[in-house]
N, C-alpha and C. Protein backbone atom coordinates (compact mmCIF):
# COMPACT_ATOMS: atom_id res chain seq x y z
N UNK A 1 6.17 26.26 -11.79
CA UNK A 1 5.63 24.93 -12.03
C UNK A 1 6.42 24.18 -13.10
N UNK A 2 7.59 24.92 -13.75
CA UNK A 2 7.76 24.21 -15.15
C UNK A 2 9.27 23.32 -14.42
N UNK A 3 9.51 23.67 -13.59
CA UNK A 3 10.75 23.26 -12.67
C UNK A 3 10.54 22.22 -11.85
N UNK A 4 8.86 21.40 -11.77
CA UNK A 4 8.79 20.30 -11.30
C UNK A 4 9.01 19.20 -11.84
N UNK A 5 10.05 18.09 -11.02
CA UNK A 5 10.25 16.95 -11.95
C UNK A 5 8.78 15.80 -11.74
N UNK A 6 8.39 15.22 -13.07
CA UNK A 6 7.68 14.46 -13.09
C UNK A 6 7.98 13.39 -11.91
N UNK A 7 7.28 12.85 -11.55
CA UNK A 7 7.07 11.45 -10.75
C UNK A 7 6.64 10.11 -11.04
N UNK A 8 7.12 9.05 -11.16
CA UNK A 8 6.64 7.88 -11.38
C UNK A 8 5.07 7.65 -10.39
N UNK A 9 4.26 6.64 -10.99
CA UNK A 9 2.93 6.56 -10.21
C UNK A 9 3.33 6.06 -9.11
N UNK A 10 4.67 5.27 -8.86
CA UNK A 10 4.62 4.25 -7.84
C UNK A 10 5.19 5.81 -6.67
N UNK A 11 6.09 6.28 -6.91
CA UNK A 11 6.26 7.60 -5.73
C UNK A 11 5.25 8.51 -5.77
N UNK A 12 3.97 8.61 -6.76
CA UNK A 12 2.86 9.39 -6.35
C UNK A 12 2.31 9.01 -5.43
N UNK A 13 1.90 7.17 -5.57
CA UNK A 13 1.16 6.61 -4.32
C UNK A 13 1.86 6.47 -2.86
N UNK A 14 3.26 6.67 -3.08
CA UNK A 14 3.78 6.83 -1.75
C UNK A 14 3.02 7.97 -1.16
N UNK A 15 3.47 9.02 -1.81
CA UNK A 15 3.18 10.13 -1.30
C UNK A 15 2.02 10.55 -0.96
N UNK A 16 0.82 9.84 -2.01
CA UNK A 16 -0.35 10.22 -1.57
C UNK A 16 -1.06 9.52 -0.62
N UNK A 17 -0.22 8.39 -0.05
CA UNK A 17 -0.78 7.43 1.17
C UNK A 17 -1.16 6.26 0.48
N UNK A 18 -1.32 6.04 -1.00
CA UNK A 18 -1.92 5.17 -1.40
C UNK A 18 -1.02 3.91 -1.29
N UNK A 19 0.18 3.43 -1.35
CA UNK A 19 0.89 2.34 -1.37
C UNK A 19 0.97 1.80 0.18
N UNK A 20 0.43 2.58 1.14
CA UNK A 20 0.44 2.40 2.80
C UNK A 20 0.18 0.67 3.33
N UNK A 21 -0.80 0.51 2.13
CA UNK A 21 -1.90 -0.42 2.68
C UNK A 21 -1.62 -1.55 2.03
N UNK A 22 -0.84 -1.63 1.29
CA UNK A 22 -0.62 -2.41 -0.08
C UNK A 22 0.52 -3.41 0.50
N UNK A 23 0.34 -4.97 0.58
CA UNK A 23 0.77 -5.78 0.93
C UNK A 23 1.35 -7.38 0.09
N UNK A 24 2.33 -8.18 0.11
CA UNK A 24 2.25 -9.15 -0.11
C UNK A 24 2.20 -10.18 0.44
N UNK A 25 2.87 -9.82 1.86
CA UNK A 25 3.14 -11.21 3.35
C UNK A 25 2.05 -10.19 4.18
N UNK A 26 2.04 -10.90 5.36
CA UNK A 26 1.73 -10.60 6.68
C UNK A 26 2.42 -9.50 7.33
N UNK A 27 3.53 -10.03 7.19
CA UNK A 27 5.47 -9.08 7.82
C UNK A 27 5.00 -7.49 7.19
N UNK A 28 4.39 -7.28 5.96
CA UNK A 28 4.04 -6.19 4.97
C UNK A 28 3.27 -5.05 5.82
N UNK A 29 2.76 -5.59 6.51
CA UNK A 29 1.68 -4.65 7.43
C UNK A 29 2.16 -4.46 9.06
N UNK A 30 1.63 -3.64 9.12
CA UNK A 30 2.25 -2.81 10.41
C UNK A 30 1.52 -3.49 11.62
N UNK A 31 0.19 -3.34 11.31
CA UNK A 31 -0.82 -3.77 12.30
C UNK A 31 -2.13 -4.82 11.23
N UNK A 32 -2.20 -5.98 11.63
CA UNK A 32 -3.25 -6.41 10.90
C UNK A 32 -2.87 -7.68 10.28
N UNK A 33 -3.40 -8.02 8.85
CA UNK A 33 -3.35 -9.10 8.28
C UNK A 33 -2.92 -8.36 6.66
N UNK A 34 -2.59 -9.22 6.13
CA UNK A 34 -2.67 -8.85 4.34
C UNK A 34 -3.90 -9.79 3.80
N UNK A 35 -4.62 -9.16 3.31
CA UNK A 35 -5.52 -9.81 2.60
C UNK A 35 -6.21 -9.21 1.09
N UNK A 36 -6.03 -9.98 0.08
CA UNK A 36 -5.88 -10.18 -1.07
C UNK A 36 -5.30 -8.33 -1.96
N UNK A 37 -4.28 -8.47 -1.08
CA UNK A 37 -2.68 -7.99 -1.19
C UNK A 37 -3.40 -6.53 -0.46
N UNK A 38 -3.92 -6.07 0.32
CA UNK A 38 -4.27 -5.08 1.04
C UNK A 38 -3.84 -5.49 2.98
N UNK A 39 -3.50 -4.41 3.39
CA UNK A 39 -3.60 -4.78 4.92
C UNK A 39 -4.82 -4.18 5.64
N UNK A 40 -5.24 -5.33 6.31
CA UNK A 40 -6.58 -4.90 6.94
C UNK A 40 -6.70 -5.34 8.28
N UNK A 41 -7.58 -4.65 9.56
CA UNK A 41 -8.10 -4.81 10.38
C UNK A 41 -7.48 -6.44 10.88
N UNK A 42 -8.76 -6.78 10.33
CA UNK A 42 -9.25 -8.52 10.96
C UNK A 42 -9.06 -9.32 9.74
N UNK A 43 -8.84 -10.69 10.12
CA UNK A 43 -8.32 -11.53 9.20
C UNK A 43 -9.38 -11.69 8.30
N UNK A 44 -9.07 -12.51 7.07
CA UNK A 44 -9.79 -12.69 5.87
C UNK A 44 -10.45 -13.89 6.05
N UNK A 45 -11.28 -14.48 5.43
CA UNK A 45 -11.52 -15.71 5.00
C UNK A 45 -11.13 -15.84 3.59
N UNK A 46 -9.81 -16.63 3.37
CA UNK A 46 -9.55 -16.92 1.98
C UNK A 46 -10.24 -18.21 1.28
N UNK A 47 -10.84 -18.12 0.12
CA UNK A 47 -11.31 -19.03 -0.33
C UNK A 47 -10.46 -20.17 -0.77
């Protein structure tokens, strides 16, 4: 264990799936919409 290199948070959330979803355009997401910087399903209603 002492031979593991630390990781920045931003390549933890790669890895742990967490940055998947995480958006700034539309183009950002695979399938869906970006909405308030997440990609989701169905579109938003932005205020």
């Amino acid at each position: 264990m002492k031979n593991l290199k630390k990781l920045t948070r931003e390549a933890q959330k790669t890895i742990n799936g967490g940055a998947r979803n995480k958006c700034i355009d539309h183009s950002d997401c695979v399938v869906g919409w970006c909405c308030n910087r997440m990609c989701v399903a169905q579109a938003c209603l932005e205020a």
